[in-house]
Protein backbone atom coordinates (compact mmCIF):
# COMPACT_ATOMS: atom_id res chain seq x y z
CA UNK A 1 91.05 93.53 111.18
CA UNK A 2 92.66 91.53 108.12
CA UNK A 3 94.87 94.97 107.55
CA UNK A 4 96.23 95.16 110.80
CA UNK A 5 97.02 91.47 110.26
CA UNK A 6 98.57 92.07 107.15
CA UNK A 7 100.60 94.74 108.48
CA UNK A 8 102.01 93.17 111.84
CA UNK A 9 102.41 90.06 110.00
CA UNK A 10 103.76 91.66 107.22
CA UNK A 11 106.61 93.74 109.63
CA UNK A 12 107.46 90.90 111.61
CA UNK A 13 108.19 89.20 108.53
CA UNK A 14 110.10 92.21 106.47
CA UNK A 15 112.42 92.61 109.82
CA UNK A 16 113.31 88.84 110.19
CA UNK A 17 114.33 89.25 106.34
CA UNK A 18 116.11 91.87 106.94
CA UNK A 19 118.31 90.28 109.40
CA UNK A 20 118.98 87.51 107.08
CA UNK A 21 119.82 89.39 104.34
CA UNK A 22 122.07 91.17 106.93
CA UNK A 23 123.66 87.36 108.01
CA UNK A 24 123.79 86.58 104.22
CA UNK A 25 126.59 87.49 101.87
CA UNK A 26 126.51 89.66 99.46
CA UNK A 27 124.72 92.47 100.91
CA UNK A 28 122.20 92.56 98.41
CA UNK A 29 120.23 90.15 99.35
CA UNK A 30 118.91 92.55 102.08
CA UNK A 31 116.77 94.01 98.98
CA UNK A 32 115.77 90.60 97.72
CA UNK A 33 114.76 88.93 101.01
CA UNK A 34 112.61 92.43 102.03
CA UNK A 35 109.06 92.82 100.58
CA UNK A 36 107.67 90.36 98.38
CA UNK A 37 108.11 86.86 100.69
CA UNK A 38 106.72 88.82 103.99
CA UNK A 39 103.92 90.07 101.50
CA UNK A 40 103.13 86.29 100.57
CA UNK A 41 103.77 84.62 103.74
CA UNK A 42 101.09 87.21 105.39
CA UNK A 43 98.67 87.03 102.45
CA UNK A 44 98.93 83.15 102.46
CA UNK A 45 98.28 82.96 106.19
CA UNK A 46 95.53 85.15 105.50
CA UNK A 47 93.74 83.16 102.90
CA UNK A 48 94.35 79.99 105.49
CA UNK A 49 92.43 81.61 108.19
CA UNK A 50 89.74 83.01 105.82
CA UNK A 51 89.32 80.61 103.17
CA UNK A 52 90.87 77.29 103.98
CA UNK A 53 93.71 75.53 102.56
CA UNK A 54 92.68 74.72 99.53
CA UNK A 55 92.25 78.23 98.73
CA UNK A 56 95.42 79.22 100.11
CA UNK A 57 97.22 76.06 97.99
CA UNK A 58 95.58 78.21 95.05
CA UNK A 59 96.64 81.58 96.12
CA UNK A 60 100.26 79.97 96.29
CA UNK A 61 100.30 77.95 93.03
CA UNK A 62 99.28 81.68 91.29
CA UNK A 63 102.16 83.02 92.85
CA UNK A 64 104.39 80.54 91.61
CA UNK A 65 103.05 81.39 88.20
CA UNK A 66 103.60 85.03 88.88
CA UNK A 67 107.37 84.38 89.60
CA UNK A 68 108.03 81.91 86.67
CA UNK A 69 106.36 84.53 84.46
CA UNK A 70 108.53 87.66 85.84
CA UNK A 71 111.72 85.32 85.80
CA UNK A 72 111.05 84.96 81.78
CA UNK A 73 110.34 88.94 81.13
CA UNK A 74 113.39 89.57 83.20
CA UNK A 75 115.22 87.06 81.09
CA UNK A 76 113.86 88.47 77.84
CA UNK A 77 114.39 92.29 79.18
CA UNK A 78 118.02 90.99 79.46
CA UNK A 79 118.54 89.20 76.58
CA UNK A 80 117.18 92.10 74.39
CA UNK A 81 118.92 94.64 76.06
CA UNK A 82 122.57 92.83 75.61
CA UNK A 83 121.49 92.23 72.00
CA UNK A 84 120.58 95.28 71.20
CA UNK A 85 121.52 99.09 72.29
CA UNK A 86 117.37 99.99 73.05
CA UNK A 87 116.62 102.42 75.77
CA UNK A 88 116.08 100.06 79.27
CA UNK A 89 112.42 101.58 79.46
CA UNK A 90 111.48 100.57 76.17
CA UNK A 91 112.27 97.41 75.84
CA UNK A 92 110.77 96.68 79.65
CA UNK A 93 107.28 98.13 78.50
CA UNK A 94 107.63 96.05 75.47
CA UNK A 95 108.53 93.05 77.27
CA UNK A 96 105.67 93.49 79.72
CA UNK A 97 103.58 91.38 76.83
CA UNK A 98 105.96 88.40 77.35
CA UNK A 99 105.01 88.76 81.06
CA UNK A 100 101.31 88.82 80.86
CA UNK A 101 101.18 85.76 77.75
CA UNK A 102 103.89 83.68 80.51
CA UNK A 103 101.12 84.91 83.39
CA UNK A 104 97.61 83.83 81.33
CA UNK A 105 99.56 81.04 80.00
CA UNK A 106 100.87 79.55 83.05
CA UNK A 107 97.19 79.83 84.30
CA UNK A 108 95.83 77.71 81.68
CA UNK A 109 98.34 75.22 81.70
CA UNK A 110 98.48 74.93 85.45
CA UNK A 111 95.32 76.55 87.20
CA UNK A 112 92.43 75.86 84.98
């Protein structure tokens, strides 16, 4: 039952995204409104009806971690990658070390 939730709640969700990155200017904000926000919103209201709120306020604090973290490895793939002519996939595999220490750290800091 919780998948078919998660997948009506989740395709309501992607197509009223869509539209607004369809209302929005530039266009590619279609790509950045589409999975991820419909995947939290559902697995959020999930965790409500299952767990409680204080679990859910949990579930979303983690993902707030998750995004700060990914924000700073995308900022460090950039930063490398304009400083230095490395091959994209390298220096994103490297960099996925910077995620995981922003991630565990982030937990500790915030979480634990």
């Amino acid at each position: 039952m919780e998948l078919v939730f998660r997948f009506i709640v989740g395709g309501v969700v992607v197509s009223l995204f869509a539209v607004l990155g369809d209302v929005f200017k530039p266009k590619s904000f279609a790509g950045l409104f589409g999975a991820a926000p419909s995947v939290a919103i559902a697995t959020l209201g999930l965790a409500v009806v299952a767990h409680g709120s204080a679990y859910a306020s949990t579930e979303s604090r983690s993902m707030v971690i998750g995004a700060v973290a990914f924000l700073i490895y995308a900022l460090v793939c950039m930063w490398v990658m304009a400083k230095r002519p490395l091959p994209a996939a390298l220096v994103c595999s490297a960099a996925l070390v910077v995620w995981g220490a922003a991630s565990f750290l982030g937990y500790f800091i915030v979480l634990r």
